[in-house]
Protein backbone atom coordinates (compact mmCIF):
# COMPACT_ATOMS: atom_id res chain seq x y z
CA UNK A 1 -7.25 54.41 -9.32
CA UNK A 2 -3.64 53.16 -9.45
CA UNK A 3 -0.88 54.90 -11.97
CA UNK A 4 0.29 52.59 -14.58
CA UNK A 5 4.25 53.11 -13.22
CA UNK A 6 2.34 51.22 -9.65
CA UNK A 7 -0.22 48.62 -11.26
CA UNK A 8 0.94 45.05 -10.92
CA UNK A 9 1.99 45.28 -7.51
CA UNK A 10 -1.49 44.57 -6.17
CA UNK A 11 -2.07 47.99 -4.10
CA UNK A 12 -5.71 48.54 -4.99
CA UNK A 13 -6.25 45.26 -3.38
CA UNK A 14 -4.44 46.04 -0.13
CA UNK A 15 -6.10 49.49 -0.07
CA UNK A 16 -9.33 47.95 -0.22
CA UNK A 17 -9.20 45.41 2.46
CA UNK A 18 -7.80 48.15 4.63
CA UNK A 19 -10.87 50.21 3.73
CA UNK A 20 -12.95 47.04 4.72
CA UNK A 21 -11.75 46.09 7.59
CA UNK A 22 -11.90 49.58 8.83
CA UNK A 23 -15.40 49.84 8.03
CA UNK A 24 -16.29 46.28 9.68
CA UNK A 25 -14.21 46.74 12.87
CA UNK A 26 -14.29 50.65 13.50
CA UNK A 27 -17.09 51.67 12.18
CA UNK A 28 -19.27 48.66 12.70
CA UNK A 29 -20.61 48.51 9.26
CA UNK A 30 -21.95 44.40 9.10
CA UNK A 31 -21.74 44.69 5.38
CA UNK A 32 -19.37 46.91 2.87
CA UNK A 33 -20.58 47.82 -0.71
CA UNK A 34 -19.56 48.63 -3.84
CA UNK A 35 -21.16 49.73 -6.73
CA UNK A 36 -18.72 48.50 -10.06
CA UNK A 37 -19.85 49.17 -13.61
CA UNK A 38 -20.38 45.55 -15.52
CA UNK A 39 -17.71 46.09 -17.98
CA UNK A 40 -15.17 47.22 -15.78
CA UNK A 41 -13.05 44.02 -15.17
CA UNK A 42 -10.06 45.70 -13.33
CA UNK A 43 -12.51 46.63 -10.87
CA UNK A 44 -14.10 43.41 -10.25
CA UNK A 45 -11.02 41.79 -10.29
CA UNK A 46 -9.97 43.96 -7.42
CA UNK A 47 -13.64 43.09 -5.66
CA UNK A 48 -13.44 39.44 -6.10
CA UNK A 49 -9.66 39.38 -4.64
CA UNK A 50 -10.60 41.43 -1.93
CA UNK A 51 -13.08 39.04 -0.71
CA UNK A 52 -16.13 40.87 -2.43
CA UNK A 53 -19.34 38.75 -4.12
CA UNK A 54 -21.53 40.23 -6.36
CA UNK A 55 -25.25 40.77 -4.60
CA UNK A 56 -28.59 39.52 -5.83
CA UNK A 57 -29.37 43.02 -6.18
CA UNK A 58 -30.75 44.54 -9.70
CA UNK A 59 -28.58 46.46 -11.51
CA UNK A 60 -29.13 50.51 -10.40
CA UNK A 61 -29.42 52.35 -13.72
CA UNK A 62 -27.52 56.01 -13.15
CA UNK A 63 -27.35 58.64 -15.51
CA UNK A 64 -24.00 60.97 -14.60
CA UNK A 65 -22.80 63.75 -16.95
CA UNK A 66 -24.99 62.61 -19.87
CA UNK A 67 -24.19 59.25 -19.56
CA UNK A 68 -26.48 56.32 -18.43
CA UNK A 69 -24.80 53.49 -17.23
CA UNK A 70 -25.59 50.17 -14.51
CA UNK A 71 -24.14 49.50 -11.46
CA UNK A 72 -23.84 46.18 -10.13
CA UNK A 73 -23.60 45.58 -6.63
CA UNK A 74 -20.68 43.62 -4.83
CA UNK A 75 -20.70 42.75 -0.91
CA UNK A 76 -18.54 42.01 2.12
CA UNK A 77 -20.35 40.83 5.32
CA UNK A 78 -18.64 39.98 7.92
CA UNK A 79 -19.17 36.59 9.16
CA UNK A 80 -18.76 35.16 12.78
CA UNK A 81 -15.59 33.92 12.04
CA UNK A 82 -13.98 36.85 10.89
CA UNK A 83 -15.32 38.76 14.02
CA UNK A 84 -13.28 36.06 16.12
């Protein structure tokens, strides 16, 4: 989550292709995923811009605090290219 005074300036993106990369190069991780309710567009617009595709994966159906909800899938995989 970014405060409203801090939105605009394009931090959650940067935050999450630190997190990323981090997981791809130090931890080894081929693939980097995210579970993002449908409806929440800030969220996938920070996915999409940080390189993140939604999966071919069903929907998971949660239920959290009384309140059941799907989660859609996005991934990162990191490609030959990117590895260098």
């Amino acid at each position: 989550m970014v405060g409203a005074a801090h939105r605009g300036q394009r931090l959650a993106v940067r935050a999450l292709r630190m997190m990323t990369e981090f997981a791809h190069t130090t931890l080894a991780l081929p693939t980097v995923i995210l579970e993002i309710e449908p409806d929440n567009q800030p969220s996938i617009a920070v996915a999409r811009s940080a390189g993140f595709h939604r999966s071919s994966s069903a929907p998971e159906t949660v239920t959290d605090k009384g309140r059941t909800y799907d989660l859609h899938t996005w991934e990162h995989t990191l490609t030959a290219a990117d590895r260098g």
